[in-house]
N, C-alpha and C. Protein backbone atom coordinates (compact mmCIF):
# COMPACT_ATOMS: atom_id res chain seq x y z
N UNK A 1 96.29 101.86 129.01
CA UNK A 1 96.50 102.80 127.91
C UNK A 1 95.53 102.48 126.78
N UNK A 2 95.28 102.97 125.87
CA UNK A 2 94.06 103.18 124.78
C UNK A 2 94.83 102.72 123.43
N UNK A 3 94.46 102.41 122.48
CA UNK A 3 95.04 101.83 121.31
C UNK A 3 95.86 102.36 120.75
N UNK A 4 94.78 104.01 120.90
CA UNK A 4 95.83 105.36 120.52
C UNK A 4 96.93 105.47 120.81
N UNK A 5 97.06 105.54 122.06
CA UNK A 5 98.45 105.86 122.64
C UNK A 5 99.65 104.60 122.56
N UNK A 6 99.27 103.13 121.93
CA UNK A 6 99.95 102.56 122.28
C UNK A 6 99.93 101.43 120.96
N UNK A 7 99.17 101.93 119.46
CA UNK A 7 99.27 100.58 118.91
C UNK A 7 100.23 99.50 118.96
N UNK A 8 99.50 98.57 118.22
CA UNK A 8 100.08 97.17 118.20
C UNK A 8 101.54 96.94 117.34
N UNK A 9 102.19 96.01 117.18
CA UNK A 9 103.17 96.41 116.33
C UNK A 9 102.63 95.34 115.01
N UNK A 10 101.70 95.18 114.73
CA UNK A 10 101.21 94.42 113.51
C UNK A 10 100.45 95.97 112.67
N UNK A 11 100.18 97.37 113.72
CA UNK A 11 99.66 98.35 112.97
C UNK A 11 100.93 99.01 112.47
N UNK A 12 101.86 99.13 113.44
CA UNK A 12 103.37 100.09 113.20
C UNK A 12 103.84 99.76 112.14
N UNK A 13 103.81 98.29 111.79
CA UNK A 13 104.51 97.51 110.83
C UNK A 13 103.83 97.92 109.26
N UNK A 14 102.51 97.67 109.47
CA UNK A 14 101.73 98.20 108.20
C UNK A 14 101.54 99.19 107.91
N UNK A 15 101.95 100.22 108.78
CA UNK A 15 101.92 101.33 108.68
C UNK A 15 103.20 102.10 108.12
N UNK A 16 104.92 101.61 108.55
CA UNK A 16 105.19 102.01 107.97
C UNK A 16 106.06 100.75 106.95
N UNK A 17 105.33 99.96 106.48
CA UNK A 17 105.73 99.46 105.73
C UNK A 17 105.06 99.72 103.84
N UNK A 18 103.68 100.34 104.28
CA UNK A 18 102.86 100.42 103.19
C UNK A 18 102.04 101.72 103.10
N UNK A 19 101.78 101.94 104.62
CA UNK A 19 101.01 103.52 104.68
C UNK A 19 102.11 104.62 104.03
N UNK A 20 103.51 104.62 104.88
CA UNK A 20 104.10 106.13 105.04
C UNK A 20 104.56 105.78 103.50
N UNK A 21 104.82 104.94 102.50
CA UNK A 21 105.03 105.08 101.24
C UNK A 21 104.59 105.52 100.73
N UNK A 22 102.88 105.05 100.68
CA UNK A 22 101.75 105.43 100.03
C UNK A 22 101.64 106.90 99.97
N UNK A 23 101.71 107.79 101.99
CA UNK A 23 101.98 108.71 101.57
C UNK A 23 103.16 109.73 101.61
N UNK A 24 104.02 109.23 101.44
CA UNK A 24 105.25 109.78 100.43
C UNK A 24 104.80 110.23 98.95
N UNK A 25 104.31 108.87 98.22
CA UNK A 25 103.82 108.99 96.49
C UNK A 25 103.04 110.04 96.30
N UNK A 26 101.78 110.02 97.71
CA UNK A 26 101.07 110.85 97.41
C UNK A 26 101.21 112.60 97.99
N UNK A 27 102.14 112.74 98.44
CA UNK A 27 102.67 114.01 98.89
C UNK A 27 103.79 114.33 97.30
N UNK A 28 104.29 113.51 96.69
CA UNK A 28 105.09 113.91 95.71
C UNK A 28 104.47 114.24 94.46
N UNK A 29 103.15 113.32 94.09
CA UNK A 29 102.32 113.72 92.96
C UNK A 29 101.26 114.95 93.29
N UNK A 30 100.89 114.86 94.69
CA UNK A 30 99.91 116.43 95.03
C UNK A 30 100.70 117.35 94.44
N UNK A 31 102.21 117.53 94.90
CA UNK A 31 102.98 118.71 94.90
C UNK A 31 103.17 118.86 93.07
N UNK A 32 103.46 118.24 92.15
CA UNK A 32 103.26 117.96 91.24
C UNK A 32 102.31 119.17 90.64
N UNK A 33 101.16 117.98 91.03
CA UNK A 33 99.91 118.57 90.32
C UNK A 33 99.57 119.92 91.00
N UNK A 34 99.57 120.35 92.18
CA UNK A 34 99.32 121.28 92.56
C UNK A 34 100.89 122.59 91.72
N UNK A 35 102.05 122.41 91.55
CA UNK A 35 102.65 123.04 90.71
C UNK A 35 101.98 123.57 89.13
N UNK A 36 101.73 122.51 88.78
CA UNK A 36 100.09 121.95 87.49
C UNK A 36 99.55 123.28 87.49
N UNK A 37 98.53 123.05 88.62
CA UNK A 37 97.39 123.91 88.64
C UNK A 37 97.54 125.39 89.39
N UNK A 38 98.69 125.30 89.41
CA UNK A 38 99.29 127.10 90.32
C UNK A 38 98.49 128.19 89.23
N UNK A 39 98.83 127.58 88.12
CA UNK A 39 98.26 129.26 87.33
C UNK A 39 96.46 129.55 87.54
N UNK A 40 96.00 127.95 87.43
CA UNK A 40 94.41 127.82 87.75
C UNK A 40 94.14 128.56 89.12
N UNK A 41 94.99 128.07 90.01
CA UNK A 41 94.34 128.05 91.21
C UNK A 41 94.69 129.72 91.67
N UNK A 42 95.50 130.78 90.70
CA UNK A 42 95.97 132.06 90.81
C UNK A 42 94.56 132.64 90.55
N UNK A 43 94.71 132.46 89.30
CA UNK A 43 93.53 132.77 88.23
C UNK A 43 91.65 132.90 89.13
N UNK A 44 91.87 131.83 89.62
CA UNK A 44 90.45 131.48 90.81
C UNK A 44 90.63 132.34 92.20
N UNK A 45 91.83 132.52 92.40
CA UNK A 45 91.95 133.20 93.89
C UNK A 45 91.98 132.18 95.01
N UNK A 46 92.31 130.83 94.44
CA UNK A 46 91.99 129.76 96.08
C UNK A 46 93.30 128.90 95.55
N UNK A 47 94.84 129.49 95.52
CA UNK A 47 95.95 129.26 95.87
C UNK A 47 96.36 128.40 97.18
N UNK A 48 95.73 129.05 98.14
CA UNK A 48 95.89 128.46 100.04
C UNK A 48 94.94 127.06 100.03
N UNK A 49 94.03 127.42 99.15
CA UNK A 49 93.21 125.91 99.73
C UNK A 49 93.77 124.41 98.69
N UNK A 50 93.97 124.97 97.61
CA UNK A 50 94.56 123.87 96.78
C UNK A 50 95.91 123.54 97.14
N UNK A 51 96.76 124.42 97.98
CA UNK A 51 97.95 123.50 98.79
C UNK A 51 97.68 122.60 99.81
N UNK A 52 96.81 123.28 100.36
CA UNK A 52 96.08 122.51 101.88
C UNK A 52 95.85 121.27 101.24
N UNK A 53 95.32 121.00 100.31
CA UNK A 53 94.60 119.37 99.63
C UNK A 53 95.49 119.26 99.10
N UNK A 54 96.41 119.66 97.90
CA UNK A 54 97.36 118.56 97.34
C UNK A 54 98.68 118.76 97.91
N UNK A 55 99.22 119.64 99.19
CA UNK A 55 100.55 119.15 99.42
C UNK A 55 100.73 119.26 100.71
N UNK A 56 100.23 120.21 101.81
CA UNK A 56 99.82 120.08 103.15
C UNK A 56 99.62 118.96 103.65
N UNK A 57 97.58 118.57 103.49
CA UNK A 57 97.67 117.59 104.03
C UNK A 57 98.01 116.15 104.07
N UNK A 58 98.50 115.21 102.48
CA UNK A 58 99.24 114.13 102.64
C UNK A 58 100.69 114.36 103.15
N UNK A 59 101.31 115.40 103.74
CA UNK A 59 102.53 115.42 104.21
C UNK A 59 102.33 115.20 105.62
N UNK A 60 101.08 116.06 105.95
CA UNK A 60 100.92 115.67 107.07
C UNK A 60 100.37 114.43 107.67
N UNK A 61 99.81 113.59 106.95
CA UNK A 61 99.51 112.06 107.39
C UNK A 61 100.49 111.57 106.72
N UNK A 62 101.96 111.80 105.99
CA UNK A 62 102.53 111.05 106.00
C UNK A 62 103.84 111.16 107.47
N UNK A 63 104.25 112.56 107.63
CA UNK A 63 105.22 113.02 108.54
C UNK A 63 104.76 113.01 109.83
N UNK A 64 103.68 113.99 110.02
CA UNK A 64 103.24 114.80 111.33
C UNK A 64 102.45 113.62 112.69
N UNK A 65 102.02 112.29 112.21
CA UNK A 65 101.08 111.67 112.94
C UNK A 65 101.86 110.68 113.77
N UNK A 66 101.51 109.87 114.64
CA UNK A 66 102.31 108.86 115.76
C UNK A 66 102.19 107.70 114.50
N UNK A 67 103.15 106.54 114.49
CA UNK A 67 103.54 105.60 113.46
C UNK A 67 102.18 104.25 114.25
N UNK A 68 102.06 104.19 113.58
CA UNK A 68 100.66 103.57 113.84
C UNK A 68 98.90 103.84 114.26
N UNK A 69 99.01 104.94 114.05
CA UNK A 69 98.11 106.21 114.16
C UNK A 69 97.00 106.32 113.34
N UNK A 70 95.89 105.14 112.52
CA UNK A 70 95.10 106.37 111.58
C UNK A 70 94.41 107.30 111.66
C-alpha cells in the first residue's frame, strides 16, 4: 500500500492533534471575515469565489480529507 492510503500513526496523531484544530480556527475566522466582506465581495460581483477561499476550502481540509492526508 502507498503512504496515501495508509499513513503512519505519528502523521494521524499530528494531524489530528494540531492540523484539524488549526483548521477548525481557520474555517471559523474565514467565515467571519468572509461575513466582513459580503457587502465588498456583492459590490465586486465575486461573492462565489470569496466563499471558495475563506469558508469552502479550509472546511474542506479540515472535514472532507483521510486523517493523515496532506
Amino acid at each position: 500500500m502507498s503512504d496515501k492510503e495508509n499513513p503512519d500513526s505519528g502523521k494521524m496523531a499530528f494531524d489530528i492533534l494540531l492540523m484539524r484544530p488549526f483548521g477548525m480556527i481557520a474555517t471559523v475566522l474565514g467565515s467571519a471575515a468572509f461575513v466582513v466582506s459580503l457587502p465588498f465581495s456583492f459590490m465586486g460581483g465575486n461573492i462565489e469565489p470569496a466563499y471558495e477561499k475563506m469558508v469552502e476550502d479550509p472546511a474542506a481540509y479540515t472535514f472532507n480529507r483521510p486523517l493523515g492526508d496532506f
